[in-house]
N, C-alpha and C. Protein backbone atom coordinates (compact mmCIF):
# COMPACT_ATOMS: atom_id res chain seq x y z
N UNK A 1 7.84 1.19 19.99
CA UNK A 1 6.40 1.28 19.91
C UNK A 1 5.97 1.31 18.45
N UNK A 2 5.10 0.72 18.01
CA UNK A 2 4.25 0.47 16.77
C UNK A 2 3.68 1.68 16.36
N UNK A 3 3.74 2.24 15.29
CA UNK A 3 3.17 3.34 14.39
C UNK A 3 2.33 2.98 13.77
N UNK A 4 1.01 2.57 12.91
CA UNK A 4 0.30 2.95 12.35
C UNK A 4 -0.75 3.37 11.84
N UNK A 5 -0.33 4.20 10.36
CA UNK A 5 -1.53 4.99 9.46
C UNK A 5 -2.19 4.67 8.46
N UNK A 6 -3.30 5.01 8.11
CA UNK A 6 -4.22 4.61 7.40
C UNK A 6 -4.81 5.65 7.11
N UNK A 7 -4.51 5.72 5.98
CA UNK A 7 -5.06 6.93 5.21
C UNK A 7 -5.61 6.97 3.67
N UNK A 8 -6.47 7.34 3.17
CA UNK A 8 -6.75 7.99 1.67
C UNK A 8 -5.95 8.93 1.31
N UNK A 9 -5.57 8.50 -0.41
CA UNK A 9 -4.54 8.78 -1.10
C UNK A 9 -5.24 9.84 -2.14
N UNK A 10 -4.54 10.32 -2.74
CA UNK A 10 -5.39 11.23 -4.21
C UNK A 10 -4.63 11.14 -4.90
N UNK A 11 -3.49 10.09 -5.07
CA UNK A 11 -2.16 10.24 -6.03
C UNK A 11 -1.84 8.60 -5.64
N UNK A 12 -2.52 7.44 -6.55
CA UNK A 12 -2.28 6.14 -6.40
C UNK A 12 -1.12 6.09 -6.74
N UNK A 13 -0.48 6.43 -7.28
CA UNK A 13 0.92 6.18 -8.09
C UNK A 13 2.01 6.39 -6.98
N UNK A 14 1.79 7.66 -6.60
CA UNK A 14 2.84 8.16 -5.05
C UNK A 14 2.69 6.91 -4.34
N UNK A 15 0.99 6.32 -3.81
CA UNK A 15 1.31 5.24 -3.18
C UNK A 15 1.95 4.15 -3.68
N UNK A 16 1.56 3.61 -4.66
CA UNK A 16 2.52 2.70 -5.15
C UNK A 16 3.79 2.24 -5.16
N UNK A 17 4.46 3.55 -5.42
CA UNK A 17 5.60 3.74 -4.91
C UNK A 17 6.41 3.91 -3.92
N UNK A 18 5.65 4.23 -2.86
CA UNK A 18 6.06 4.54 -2.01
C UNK A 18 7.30 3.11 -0.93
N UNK A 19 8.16 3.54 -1.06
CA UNK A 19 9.70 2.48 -0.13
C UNK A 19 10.21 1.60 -1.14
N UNK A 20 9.77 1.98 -2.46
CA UNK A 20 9.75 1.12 -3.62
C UNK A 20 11.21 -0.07 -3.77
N UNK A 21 12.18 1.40 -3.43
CA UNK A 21 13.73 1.29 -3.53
C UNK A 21 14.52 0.96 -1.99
N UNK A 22 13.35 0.88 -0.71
CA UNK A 22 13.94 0.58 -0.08
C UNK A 22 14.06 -0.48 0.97
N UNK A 23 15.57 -0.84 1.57
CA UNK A 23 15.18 -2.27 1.90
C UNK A 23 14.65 -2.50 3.26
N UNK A 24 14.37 -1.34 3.65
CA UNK A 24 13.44 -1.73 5.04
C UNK A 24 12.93 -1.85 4.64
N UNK A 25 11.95 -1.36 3.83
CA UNK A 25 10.29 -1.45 3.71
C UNK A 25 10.02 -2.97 3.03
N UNK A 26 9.02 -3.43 3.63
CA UNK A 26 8.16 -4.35 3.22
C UNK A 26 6.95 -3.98 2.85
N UNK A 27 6.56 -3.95 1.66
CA UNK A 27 5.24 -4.20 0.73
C UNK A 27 4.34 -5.00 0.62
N UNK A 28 3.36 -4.77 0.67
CA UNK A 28 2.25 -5.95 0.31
C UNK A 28 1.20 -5.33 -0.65
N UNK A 29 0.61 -5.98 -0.88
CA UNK A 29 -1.12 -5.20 -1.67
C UNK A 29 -2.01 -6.40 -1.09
N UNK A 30 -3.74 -5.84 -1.14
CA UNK A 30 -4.63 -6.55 -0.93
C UNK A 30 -5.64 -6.26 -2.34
N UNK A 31 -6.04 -6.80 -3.12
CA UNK A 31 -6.80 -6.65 -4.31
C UNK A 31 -5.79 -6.14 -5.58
N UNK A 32 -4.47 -6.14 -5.45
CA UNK A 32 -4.01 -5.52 -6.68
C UNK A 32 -2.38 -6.24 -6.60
N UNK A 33 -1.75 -6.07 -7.62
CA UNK A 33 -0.76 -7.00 -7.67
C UNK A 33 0.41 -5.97 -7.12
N UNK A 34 1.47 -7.04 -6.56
CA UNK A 34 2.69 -6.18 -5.55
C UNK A 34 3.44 -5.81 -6.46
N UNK A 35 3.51 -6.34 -7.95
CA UNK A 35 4.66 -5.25 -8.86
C UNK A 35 3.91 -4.05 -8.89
N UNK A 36 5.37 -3.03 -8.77
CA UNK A 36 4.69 -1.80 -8.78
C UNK A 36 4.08 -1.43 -10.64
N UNK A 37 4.69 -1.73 -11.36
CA UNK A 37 4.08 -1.47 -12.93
C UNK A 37 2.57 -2.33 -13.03
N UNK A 38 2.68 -3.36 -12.63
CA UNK A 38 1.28 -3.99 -13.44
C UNK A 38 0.64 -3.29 -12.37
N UNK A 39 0.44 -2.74 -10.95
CA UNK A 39 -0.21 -2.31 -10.58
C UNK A 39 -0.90 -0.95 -10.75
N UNK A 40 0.14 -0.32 -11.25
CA UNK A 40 0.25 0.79 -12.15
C UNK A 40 -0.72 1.10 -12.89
N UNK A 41 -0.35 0.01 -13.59
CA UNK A 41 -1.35 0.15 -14.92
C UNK A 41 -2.90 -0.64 -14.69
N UNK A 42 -3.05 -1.16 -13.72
CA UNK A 42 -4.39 -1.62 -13.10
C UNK A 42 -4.94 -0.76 -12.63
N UNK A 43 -4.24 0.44 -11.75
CA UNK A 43 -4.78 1.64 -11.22
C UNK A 43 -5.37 2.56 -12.74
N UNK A 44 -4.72 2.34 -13.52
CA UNK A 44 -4.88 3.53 -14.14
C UNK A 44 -5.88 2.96 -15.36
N UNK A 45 -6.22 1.90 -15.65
CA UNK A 45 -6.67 0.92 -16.67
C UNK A 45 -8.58 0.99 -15.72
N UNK A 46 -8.23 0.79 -14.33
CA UNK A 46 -9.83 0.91 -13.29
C UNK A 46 -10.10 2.18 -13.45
N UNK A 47 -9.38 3.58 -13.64
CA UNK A 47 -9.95 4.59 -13.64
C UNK A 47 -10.44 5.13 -14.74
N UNK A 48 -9.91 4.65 -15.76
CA UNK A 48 -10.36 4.96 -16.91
C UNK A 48 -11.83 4.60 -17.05
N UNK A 49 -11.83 2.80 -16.80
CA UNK A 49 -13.48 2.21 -16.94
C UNK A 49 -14.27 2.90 -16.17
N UNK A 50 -14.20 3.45 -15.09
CA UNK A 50 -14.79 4.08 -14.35
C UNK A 50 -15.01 5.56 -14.13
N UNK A 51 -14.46 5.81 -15.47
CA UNK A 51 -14.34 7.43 -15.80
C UNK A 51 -14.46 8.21 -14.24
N UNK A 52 -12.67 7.85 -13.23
CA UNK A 52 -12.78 8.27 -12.18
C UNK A 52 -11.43 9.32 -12.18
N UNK A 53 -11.14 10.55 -12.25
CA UNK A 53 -10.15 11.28 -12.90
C UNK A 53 -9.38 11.96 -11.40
N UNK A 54 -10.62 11.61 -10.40
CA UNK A 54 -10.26 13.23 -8.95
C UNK A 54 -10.46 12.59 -8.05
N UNK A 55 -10.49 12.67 -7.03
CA UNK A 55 -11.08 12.29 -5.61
C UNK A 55 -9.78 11.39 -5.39
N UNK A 56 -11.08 10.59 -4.27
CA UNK A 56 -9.56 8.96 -3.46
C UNK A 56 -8.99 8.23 -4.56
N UNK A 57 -8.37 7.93 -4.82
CA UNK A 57 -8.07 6.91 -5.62
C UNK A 57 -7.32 5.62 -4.86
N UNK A 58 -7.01 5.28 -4.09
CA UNK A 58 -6.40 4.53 -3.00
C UNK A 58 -6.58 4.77 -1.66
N UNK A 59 -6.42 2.84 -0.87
CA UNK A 59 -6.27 3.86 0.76
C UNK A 59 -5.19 3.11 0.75
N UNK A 60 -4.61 3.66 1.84
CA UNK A 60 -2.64 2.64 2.04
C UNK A 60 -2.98 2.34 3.44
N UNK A 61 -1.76 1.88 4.16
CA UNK A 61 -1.69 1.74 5.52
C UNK A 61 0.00 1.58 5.36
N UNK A 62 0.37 2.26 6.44
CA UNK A 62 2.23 2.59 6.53
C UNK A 62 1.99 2.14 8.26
N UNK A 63 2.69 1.21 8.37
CA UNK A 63 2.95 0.71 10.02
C UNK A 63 4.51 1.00 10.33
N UNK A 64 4.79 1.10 11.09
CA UNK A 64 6.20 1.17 11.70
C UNK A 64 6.56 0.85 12.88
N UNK A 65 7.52 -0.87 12.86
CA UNK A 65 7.79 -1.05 14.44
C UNK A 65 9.33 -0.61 14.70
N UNK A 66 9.87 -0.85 15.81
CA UNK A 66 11.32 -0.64 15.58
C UNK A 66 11.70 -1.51 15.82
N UNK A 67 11.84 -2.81 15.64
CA UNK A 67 12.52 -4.15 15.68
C UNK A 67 12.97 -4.68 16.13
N UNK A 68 12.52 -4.68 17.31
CA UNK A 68 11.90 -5.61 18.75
C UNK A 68 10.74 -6.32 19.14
N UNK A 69 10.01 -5.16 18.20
CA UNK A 69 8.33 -6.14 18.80
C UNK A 69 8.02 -6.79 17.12
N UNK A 70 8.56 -7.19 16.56
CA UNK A 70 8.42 -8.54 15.81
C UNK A 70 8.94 -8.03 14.03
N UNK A 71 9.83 -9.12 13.33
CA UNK A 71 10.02 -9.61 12.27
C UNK A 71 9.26 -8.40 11.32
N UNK A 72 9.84 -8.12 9.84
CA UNK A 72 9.01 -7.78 9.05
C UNK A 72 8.31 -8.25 8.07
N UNK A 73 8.22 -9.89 7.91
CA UNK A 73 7.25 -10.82 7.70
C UNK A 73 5.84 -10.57 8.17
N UNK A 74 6.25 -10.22 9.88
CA UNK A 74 4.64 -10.35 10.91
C UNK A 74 3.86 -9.22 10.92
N UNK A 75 5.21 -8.43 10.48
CA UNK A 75 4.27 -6.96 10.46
C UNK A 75 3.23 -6.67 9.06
N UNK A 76 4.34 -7.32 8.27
CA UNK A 76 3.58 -7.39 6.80
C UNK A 76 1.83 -8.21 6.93
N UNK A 77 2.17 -9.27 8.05
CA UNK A 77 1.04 -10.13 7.81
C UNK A 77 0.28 -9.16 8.71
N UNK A 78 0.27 -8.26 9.71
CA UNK A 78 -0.49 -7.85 10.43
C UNK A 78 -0.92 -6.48 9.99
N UNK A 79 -0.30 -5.81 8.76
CA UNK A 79 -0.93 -5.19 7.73
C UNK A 79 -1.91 -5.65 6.70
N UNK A 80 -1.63 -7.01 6.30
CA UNK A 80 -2.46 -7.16 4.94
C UNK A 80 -3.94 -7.67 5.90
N UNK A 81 -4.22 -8.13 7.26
CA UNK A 81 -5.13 -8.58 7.61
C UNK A 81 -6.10 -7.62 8.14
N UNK A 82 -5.06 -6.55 8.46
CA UNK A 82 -6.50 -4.94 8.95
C UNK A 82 -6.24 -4.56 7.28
N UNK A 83 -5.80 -4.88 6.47
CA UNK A 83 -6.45 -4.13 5.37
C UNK A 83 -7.55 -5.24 4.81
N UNK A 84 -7.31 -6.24 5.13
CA UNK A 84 -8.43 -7.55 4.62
C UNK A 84 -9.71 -7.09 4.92
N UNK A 85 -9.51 -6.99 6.13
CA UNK A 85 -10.61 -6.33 7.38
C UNK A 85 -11.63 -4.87 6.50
């Protein structure tokens, strides 16, 4: 059965990182680039211009199938399109 969450972050960087090192996980981004450094520094380069120091700083979405009900290509694509959304 399919898991997922969608949630606001207060620590972009944690998200960023997050499965960084691992090889289940599949990554994507929607508005920001999938290396984790240049994204990094895009997070942290927008908060500055925006003198934004506290609050949300990210939302993520973490899905989880168990690998039967489809590929982690499809899942990836069926993440980046509810985050399109």
């Amino acid at each position: 059965m399919a898991y997922v969450k969608v949630m606001a972050s207060h620590k972009a960087i944690a998200a960023l990182r997050y499965g960084e090192h691992e090889e289940s996980v599949t990554r994507g981004a929607v508005g920001c680039e999938c290396d984790t450094e240049v994204a990094i520094s895009q997070f942290k380069a927008d908060r500055v211009m925006w003198n934004k120091d506290s609050g949300v700083e990210a939302h993520i979405i973490i899905q989880s199938f168990d690998g039967t009900e489809c590929n982690a290509e499809t899942a990836n694509k069926i993440g980046r399109e509810l985050a399109e959304k």
